[in-house]
Structures are given as structure tokens and as C-alpha cells.
Protein backbone atom coordinates (compact mmCIF):
# COMPACT_ATOMS: atom_id res chain seq x y z
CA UNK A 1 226.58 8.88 -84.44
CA UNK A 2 228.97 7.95 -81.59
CA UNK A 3 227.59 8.54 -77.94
CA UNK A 4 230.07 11.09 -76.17
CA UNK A 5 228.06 12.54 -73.47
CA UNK A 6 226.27 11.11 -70.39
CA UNK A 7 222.71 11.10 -69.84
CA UNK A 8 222.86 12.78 -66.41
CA UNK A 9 224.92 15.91 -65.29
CA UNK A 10 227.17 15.15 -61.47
CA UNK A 11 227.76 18.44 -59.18
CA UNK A 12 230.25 16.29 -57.43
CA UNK A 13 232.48 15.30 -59.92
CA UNK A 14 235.35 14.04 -57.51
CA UNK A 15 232.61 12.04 -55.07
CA UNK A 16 231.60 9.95 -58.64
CA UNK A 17 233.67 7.55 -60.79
CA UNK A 18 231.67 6.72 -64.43
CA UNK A 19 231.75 4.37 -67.34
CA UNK A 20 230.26 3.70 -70.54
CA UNK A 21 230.14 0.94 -73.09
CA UNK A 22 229.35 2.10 -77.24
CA UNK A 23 227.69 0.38 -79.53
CA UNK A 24 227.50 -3.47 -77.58
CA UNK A 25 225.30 -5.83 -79.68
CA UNK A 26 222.57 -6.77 -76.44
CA UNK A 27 219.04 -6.17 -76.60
CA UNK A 28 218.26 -2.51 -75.85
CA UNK A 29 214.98 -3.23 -73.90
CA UNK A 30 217.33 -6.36 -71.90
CA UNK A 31 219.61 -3.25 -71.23
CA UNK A 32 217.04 -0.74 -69.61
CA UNK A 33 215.12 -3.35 -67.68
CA UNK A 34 218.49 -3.77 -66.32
CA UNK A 35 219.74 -0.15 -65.76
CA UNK A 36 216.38 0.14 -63.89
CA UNK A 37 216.91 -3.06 -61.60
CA UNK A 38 220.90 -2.08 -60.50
CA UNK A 39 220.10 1.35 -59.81
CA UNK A 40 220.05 2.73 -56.66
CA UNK A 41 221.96 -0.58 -55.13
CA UNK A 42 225.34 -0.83 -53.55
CA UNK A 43 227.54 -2.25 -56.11
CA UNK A 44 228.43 -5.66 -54.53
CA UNK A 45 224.67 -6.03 -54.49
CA UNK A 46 224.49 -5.29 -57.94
CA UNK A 47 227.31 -7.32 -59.25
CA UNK A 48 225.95 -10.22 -56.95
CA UNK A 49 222.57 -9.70 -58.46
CA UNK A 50 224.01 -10.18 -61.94
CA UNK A 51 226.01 -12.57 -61.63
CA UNK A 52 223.08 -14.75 -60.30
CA UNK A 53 221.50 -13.53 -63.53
CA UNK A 54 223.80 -14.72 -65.83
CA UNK A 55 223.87 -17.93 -64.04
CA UNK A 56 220.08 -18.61 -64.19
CA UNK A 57 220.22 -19.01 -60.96
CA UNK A 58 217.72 -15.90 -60.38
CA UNK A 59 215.26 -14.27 -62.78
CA UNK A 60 215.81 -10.83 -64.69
CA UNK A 61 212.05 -9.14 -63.20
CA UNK A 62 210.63 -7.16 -66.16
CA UNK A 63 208.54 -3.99 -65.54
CA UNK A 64 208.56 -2.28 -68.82
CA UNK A 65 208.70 -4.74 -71.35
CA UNK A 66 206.36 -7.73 -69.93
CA UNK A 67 204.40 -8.49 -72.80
CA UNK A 68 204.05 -12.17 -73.29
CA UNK A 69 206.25 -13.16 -71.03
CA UNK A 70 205.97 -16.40 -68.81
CA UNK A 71 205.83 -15.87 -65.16
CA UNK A 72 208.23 -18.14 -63.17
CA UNK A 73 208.11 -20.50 -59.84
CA UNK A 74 208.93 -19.11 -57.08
CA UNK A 75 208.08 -15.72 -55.06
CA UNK A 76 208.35 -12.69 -56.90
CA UNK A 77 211.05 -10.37 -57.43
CA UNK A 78 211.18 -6.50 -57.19
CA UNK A 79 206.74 -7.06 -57.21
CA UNK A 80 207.13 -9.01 -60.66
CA UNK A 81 206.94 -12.81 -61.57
CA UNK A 82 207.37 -12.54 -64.97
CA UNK A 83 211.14 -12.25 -65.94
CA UNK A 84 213.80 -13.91 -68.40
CA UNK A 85 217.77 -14.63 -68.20
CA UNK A 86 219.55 -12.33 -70.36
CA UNK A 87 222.34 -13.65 -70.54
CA UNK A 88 224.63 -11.51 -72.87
CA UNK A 89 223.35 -8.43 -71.30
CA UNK A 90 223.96 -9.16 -67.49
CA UNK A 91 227.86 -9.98 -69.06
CA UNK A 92 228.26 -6.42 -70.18
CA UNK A 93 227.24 -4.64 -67.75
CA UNK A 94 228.67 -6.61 -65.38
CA UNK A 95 231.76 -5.53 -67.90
CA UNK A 96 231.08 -2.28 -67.18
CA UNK A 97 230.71 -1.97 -63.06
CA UNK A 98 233.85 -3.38 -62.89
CA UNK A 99 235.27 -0.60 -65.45
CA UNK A 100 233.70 1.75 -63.00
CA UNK A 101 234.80 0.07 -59.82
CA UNK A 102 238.55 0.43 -61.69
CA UNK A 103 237.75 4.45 -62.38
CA UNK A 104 236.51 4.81 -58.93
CA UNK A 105 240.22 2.90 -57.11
CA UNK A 106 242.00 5.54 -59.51
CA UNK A 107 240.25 8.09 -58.36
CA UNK A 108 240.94 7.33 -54.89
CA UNK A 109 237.53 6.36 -53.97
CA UNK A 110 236.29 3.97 -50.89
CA UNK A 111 234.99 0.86 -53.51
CA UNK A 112 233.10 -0.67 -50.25
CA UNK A 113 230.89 2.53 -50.23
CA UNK A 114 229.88 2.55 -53.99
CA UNK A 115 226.50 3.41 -54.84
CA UNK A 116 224.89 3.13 -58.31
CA UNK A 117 223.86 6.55 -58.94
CA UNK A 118 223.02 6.60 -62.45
CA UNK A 119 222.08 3.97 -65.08
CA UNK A 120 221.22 4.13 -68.57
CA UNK A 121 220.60 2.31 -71.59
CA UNK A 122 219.69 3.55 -75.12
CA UNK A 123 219.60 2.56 -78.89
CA UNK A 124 222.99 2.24 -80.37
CA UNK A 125 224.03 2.17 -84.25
CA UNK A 126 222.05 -0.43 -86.37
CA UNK A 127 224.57 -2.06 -89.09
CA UNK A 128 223.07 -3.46 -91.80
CA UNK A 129 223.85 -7.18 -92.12
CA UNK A 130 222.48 -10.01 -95.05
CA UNK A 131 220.09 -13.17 -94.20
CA UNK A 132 221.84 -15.39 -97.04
CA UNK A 133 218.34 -17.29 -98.27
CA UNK A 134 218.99 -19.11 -101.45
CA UNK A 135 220.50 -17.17 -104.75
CA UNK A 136 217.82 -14.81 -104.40
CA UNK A 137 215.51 -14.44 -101.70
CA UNK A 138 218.66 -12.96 -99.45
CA UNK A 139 217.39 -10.30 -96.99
CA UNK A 140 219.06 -7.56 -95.65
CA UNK A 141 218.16 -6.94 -92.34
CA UNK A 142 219.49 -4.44 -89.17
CA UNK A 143 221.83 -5.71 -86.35
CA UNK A 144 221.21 -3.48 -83.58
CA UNK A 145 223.21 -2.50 -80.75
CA UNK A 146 222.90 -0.60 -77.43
CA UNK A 147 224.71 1.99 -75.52
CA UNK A 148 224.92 1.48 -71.83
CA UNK A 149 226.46 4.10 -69.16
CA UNK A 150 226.59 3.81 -64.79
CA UNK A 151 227.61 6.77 -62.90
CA UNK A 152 228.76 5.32 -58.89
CA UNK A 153 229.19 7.72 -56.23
CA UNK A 154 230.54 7.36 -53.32
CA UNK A 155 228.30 6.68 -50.13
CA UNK A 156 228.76 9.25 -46.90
């Protein structure tokens, strides 16, 4: 089923520009570590910290989903040294602040005073795909994907 409705309800509707991406094939727990690192954060800070993401230049800190996961040189980030570079992920929603950032300037919005109000991340549609193995040991197996959605609102 297609995702038509945002997580979180806005009073202010004309203060807030939003976005939303369907269905993009990153890694859903990538995606909320993410939605929960951006939020709160002016956008230029966010897109900055992103950017510096996707350029391994600075480490994605994981809170959530830390299991097994090396701990890099360096002082910590956010209170947490272990952390990866998802790539693929930091790209889309980088994708989608700037869909946002567009929403907002057609809205009429100050895009110097944006605030990330809202950010989510949840599991998408899984298409079935085939592992070709041989003549017969072929598996089928699920390619997942992963909704993402920012609300910004403008700062006072």
C-alpha cells in the first residue's frame, strides 16, 4: 500500500513546508537513525551534516541500531562512537530537504529560518526479486524499500 499521509499532524499549516519520498530502496534502519540525527537542526546544519556523511568525511552516530558495530577514531558524535557511512541514504534525504527547501520558497517562506520539525522513516513495499544460483538452486528473495517524510517550519 502506497504511503499518503504524514506521520505527524501541523496546526500551522502556512508556517510549515513538507516533503516525502515513496518507496526509495535505502536501508530502513539507515533511514531512522537518520530522521533521528537531522531533527530538530536548522536545515543548513542538516544538509551540511549530510553532505559530510556522504562524503565519509564524518560518521553516521547510531543510537538504535548499534549492534556489532565498530566504533571509530576520533571524539564522539551526538554521545556515540560507533557509527557507519550510509551512503545511499544520506543522498535521499538530502534529495528530499532540498524538495522541502523548494516547497517552503513557493510557499513564501524565509529558507534561512528553516527548522526540521518533523522526521520520519518507515518500512516501504518489499518486491520480490530472484538470486539466479545455478539451474536450480535460484532463490527468491525480498528487495525492501523505505518511506521517508521531513516537515520544516519556519523559525520566529
Amino acid at each position: 500500500m502506497v504511503k499518503k499521509e504524514y506521520q505527524k499532524k501541523v496546526k500551522k499549516e502556512k508556517h510549515c513546508a513538507k516533503a516525502m519520498l515513496k518507496n526509495r530502496r535505502i536501508s530502513t534502519k539507515y533511514a531512522v537513525e537518520i530522521a533521528n540525527y537531522i531533527k530538530g537542526l536548522p536545515v543548513s546544519k542538516a544538509l551540511a551534516k549530510l553532505q559530510r556523511i556522504a562524503e565519509k568525511k564524518e560518521y553516521l552516530p547510531l543510537k538504535k541500531y548499534n549492534k556489532k558495530v565498530a566504533h571509530r577514531k576520533g571524539r564522539a558524535i551526538a554521545g556515540k562512537k560507533a557509527g557507519r557511512y550510509p551512503v545511499k541514504a544520506c543522498n535521499s534525504f538530502i534529495e528530499l530537504l532540498n524538495t522541502a527547501i523548494a516547497n517552503a520558497e513557493n510557499k513564501g517562506l524565509d529558507t534561512e529560518k528553516l527548522l526540521v520539525l518533523h522526521a520520519f522513516a518507515s518500512q516501504g513495499h518489499r518486491r520480490l526479486g530472484h538470486q539466479p544460483k545455478g539451474r536450480i538452486a535460484g532463490k527468491r528473495r525480498e528487495r525492501k524499500s523505505t518511506h521517508i517524510e521531513v516537515i520544516l517550519q519556519e523559525a520566529k
